[in-house]
C-alpha atoms as a PDB file:
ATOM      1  CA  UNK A   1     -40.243  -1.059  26.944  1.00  0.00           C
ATOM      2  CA  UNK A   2     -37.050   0.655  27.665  1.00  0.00           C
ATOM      3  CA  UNK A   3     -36.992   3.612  29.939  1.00  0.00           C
ATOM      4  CA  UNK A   4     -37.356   7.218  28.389  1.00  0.00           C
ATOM      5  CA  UNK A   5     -33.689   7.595  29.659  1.00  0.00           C
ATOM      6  CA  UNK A   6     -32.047   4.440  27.736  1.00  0.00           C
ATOM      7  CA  UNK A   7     -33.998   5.452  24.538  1.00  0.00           C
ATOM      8  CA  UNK A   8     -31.493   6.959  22.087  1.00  0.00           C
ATOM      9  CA  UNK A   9     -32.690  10.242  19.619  1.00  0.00           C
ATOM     10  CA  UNK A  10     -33.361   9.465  16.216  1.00  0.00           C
ATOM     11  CA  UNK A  11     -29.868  11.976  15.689  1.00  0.00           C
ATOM     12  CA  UNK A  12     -27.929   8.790  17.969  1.00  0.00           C
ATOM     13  CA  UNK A  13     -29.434   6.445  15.709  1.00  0.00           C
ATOM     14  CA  UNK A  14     -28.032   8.128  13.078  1.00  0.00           C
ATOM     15  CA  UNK A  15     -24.807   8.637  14.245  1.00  0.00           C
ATOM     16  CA  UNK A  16     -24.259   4.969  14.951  1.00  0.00           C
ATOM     17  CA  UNK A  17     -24.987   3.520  11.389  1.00  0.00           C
ATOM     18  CA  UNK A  18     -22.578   6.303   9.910  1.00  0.00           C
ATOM     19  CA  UNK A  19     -19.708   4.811  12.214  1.00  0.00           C
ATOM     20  CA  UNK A  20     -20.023   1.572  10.504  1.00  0.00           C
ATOM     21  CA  UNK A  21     -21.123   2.269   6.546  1.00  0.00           C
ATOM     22  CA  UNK A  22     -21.966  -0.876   4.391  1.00  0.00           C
ATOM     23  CA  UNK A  23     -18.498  -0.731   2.231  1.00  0.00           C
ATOM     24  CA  UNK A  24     -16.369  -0.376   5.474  1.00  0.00           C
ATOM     25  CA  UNK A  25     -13.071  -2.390   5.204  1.00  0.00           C
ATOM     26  CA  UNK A  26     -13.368  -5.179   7.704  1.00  0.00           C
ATOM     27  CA  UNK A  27     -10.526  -8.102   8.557  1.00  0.00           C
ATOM     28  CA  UNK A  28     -11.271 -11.797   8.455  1.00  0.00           C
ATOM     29  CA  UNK A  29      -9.191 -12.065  11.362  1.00  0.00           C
ATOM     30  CA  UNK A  30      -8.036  -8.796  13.415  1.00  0.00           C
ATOM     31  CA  UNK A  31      -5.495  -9.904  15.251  1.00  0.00           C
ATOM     32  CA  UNK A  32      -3.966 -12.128  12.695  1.00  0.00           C
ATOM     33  CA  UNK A  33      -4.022  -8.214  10.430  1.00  0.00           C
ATOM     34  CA  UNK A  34      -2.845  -6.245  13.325  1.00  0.00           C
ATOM     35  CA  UNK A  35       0.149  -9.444  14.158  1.00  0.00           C
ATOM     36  CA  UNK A  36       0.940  -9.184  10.507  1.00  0.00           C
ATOM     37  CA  UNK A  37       1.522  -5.311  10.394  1.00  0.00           C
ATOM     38  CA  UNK A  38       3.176  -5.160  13.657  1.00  0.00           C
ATOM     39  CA  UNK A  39       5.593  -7.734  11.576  1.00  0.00           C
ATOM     40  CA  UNK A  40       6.182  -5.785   8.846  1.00  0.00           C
ATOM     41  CA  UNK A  41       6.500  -2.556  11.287  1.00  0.00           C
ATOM     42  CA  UNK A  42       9.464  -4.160  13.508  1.00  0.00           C
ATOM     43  CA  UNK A  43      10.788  -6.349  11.191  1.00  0.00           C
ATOM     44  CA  UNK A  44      12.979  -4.285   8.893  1.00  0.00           C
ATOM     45  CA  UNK A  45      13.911  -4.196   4.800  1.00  0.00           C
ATOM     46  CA  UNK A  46      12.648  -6.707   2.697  1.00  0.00           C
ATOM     47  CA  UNK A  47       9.392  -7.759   5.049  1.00  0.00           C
ATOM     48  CA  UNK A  48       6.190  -8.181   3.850  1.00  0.00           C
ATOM     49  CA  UNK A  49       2.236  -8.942   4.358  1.00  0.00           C
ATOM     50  CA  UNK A  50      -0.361  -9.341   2.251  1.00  0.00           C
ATOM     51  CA  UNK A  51      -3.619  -9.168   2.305  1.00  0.00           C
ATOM     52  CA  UNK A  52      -6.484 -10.785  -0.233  1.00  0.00           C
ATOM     53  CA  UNK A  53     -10.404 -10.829  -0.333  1.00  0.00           C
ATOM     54  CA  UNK A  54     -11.874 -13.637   2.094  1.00  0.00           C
ATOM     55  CA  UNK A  55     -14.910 -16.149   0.356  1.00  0.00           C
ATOM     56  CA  UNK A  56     -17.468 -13.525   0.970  1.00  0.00           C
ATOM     57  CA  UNK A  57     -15.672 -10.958  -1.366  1.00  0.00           C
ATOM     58  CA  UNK A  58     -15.631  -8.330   1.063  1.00  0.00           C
ATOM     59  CA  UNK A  59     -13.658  -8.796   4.152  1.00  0.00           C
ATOM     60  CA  UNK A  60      -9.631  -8.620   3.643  1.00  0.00           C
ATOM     61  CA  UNK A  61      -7.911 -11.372   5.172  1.00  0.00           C
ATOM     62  CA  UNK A  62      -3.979 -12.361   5.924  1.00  0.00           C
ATOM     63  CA  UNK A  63      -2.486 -14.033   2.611  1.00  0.00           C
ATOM     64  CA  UNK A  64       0.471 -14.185   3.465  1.00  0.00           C
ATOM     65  CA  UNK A  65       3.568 -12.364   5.473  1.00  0.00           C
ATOM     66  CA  UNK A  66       7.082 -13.094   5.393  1.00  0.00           C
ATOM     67  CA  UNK A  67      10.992 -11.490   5.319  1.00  0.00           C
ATOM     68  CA  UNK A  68      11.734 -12.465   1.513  1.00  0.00           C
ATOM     69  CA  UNK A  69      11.969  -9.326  -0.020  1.00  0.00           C
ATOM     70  CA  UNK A  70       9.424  -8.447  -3.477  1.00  0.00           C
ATOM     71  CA  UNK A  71       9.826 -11.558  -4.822  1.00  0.00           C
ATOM     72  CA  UNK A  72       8.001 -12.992  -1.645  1.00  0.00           C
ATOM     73  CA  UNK A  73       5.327 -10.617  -1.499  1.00  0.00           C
ATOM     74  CA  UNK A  74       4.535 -10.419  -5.405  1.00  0.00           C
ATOM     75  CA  UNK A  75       5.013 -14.101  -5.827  1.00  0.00           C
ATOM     76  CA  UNK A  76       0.920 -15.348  -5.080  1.00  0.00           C
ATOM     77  CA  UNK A  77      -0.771 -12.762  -7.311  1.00  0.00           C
ATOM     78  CA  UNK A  78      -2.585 -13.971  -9.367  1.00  0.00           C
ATOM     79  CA  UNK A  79      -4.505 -12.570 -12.728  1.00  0.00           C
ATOM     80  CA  UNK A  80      -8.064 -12.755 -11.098  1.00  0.00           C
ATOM     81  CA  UNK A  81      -7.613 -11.320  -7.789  1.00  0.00           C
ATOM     82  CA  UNK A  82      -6.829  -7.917  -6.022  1.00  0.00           C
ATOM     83  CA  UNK A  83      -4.028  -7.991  -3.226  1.00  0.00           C
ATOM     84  CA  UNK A  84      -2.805  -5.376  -0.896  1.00  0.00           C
ATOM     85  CA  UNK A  85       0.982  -5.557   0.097  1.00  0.00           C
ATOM     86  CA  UNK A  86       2.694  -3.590   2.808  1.00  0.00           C
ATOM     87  CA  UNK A  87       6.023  -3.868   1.589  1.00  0.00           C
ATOM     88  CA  UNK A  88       9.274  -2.661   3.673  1.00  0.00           C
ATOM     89  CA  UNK A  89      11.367  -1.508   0.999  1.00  0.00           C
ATOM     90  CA  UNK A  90      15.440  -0.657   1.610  1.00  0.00           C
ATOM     91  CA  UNK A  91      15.753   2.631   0.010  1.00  0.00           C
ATOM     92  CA  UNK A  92      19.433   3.846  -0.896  1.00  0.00           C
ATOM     93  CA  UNK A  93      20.644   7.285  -1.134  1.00  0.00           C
ATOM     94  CA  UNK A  94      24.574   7.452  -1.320  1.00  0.00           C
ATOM     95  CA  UNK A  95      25.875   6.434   1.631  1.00  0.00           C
ATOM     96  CA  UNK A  96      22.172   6.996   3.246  1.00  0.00           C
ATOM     97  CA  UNK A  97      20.211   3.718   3.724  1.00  0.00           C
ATOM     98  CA  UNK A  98      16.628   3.411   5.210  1.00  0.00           C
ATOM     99  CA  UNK A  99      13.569   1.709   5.289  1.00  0.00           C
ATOM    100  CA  UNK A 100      10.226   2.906   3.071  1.00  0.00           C
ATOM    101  CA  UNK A 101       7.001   1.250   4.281  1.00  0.00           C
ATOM    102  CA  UNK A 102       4.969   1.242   1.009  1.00  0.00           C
ATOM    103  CA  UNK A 103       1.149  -0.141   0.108  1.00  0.00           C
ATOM    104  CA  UNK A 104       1.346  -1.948  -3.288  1.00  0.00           C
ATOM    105  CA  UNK A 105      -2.019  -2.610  -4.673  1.00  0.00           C
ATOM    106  CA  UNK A 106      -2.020  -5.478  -7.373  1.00  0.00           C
ATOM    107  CA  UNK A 107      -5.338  -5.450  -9.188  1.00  0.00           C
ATOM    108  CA  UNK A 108      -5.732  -8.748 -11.766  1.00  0.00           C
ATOM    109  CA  UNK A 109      -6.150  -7.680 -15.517  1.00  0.00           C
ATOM    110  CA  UNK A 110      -8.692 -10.851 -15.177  1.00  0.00           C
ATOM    111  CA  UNK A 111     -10.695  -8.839 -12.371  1.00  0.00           C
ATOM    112  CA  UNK A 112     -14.183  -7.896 -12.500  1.00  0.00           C
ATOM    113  CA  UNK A 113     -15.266  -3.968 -13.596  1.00  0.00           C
ATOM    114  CA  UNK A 114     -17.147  -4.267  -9.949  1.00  0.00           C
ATOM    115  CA  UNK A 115     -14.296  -6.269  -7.726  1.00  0.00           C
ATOM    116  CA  UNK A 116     -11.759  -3.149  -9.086  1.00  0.00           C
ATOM    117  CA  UNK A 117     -14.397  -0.066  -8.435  1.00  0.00           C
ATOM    118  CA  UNK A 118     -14.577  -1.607  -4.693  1.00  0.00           C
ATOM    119  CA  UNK A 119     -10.826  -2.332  -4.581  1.00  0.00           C
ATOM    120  CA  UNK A 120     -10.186   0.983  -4.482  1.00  0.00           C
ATOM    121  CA  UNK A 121     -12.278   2.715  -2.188  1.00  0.00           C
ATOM    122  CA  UNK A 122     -10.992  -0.170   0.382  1.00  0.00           C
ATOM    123  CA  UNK A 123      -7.173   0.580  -1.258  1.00  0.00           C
ATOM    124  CA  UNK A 124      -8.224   4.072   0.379  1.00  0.00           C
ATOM    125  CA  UNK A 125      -9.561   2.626   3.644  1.00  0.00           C
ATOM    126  CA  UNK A 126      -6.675   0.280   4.055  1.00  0.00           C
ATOM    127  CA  UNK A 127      -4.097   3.066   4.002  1.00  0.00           C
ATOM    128  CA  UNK A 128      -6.104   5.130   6.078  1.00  0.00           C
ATOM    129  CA  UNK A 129      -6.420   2.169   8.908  1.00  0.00           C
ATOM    130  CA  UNK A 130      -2.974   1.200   8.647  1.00  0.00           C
ATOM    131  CA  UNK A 131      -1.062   4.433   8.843  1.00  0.00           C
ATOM    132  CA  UNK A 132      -1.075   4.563  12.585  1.00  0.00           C
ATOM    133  CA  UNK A 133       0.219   1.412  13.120  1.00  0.00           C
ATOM    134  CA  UNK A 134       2.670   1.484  10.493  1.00  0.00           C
ATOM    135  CA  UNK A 135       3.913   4.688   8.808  1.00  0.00           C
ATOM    136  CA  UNK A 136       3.293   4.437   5.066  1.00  0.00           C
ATOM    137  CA  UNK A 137       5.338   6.555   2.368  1.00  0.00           C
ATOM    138  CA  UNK A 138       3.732   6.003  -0.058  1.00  0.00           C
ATOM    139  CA  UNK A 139       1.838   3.480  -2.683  1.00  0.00           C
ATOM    140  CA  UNK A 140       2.507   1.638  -5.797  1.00  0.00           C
ATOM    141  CA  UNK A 141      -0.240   0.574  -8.258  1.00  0.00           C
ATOM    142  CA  UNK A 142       0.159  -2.196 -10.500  1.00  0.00           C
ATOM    143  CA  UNK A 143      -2.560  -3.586 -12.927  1.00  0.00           C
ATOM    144  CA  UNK A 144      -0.913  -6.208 -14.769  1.00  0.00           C
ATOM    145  CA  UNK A 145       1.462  -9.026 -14.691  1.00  0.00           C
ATOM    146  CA  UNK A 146       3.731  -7.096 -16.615  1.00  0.00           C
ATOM    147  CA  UNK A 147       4.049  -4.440 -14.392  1.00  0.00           C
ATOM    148  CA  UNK A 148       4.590  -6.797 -10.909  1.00  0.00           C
ATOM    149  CA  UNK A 149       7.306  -8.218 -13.371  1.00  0.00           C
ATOM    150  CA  UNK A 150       9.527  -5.055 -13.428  1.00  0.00           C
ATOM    151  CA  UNK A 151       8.528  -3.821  -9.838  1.00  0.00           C
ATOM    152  CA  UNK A 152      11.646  -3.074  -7.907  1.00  0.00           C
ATOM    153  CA  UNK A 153      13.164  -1.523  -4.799  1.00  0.00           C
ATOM    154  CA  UNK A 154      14.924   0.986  -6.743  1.00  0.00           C
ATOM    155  CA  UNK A 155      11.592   1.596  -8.966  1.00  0.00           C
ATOM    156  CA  UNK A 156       9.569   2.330  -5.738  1.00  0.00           C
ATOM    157  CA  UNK A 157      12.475   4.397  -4.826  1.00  0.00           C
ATOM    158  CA  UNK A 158      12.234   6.289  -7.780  1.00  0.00           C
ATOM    159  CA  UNK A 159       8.324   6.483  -7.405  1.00  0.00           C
ATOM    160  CA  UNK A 160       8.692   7.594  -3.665  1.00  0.00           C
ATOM    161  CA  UNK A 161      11.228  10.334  -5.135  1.00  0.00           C
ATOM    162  CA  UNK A 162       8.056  11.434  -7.120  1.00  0.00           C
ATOM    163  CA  UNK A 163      11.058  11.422 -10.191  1.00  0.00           C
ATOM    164  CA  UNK A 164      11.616   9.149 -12.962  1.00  0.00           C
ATOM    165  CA  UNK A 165      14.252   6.444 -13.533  1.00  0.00           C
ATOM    166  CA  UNK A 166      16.524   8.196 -16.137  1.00  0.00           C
ATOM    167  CA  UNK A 167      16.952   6.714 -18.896  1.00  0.00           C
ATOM    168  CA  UNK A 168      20.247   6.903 -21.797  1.00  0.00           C
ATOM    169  CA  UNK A 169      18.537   9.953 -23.642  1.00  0.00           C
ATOM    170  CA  UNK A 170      17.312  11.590 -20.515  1.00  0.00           C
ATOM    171  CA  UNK A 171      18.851  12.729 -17.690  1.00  0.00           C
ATOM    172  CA  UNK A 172      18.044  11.939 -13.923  1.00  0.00           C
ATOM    173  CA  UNK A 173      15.233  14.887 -12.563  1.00  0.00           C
ATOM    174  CA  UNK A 174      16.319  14.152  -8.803  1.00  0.00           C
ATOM    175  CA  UNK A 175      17.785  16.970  -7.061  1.00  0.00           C
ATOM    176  CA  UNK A 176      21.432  16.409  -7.847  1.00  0.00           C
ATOM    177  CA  UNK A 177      20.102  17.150 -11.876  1.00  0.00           C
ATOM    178  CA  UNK A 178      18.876  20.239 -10.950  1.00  0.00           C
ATOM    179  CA  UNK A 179      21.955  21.707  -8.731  1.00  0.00           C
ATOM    180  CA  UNK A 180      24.169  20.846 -11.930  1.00  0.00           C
ATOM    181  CA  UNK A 181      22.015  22.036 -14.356  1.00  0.00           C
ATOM    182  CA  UNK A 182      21.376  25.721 -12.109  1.00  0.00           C
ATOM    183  CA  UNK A 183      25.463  26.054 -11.188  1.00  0.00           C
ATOM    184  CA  UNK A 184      27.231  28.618 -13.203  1.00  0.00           C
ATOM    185  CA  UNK A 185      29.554  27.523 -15.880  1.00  0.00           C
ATOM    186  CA  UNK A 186      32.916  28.850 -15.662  1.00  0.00           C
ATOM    187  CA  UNK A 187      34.493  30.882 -18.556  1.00  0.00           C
ATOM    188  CA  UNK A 188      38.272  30.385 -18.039  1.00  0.00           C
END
């Protein structure tokens, strides 16, 4: 028997199963997950790692990393499985130019109801544990092929804008639209 001091309080005991709940995103491989976002952290534009369910269906591991831009980091999804990207996207403004760290969360159209409900609540837990490490502005969803098809830098520009990508009947909604539209028109 332990001594009355070593015992922990039923309140301790608590405490220490709600550090570690049952649906808690865990890596295959730590370091190779923290190695891989330190890469996409110091590496610049255009770097990449993903991230894919291990065999037990729960545990992320590394799926690949590399400095090939989107087509890289989109290129192994596949139709059945859920993959997380951190994506360091080159984001234009003028003559502005910097780097966007974005999440992009590919979910199958072949996946199961129950693999998607879990996807996201580790989507949420991934963003969550990576932020420190690696400053994230944002997230992209996609749930199709189609959509990883016509994912670009300038359409996660345009998502991290929060506007749309005008179109030929529709102007541009970024900020330059509205200073045009709210100047005064002359009446010479």
């Amino acid at each position: 028997k332990k001594p009355a001091a070593e015992k922990k309080a039923p309140a301790e005991k608590k405490a220490d199963k709600a550090d570690a709940p049952a649906d808690a995103l865990r890596f295959e491989d730590a370091s190779a997950a923290e190695s891989a976002i330190a890469a996409v952290r110091s590496g610049g534009a255009g770097h990449w790692a993903r991230f894919g369910y291990a065999a037990d269906g729960a545990t992320l591991a590394v799926r690949g990393r590399g400095a090939d831009g989107l087509a890289g980091a989109l290129g192994g999804l596949a139709a059945d499985a859920v993959a997380y990207v951190l994506y360091a996207s080159a984001q234009t403004d003028g003559d502005f130019a910097t780097v966007k760290n974005v999440l992009i969360t590919h979910v199958g159209s072949a996946v199961k109801p129950v693999v998607r409900a879990r996807s996201a609540q580790h989507r949420v837990n991934l963003y969550a544990r990576v932020t420190p490490a690696l400053p994230l502005a944002g997230e992209v969803q996609l749930s199709g092929e189609a959509e990883v098809a016509e994912l670009s830098d300038a359409k996660i520009h345009q998502k991290l804008l929060g506007s749309r990508v005008p179109s030929a009947d529709q102007p541009a909604t970024g900020a330059p639209a509205r200073a045009a539209a709210a100047a005064p028109v002359s009446s010479e």
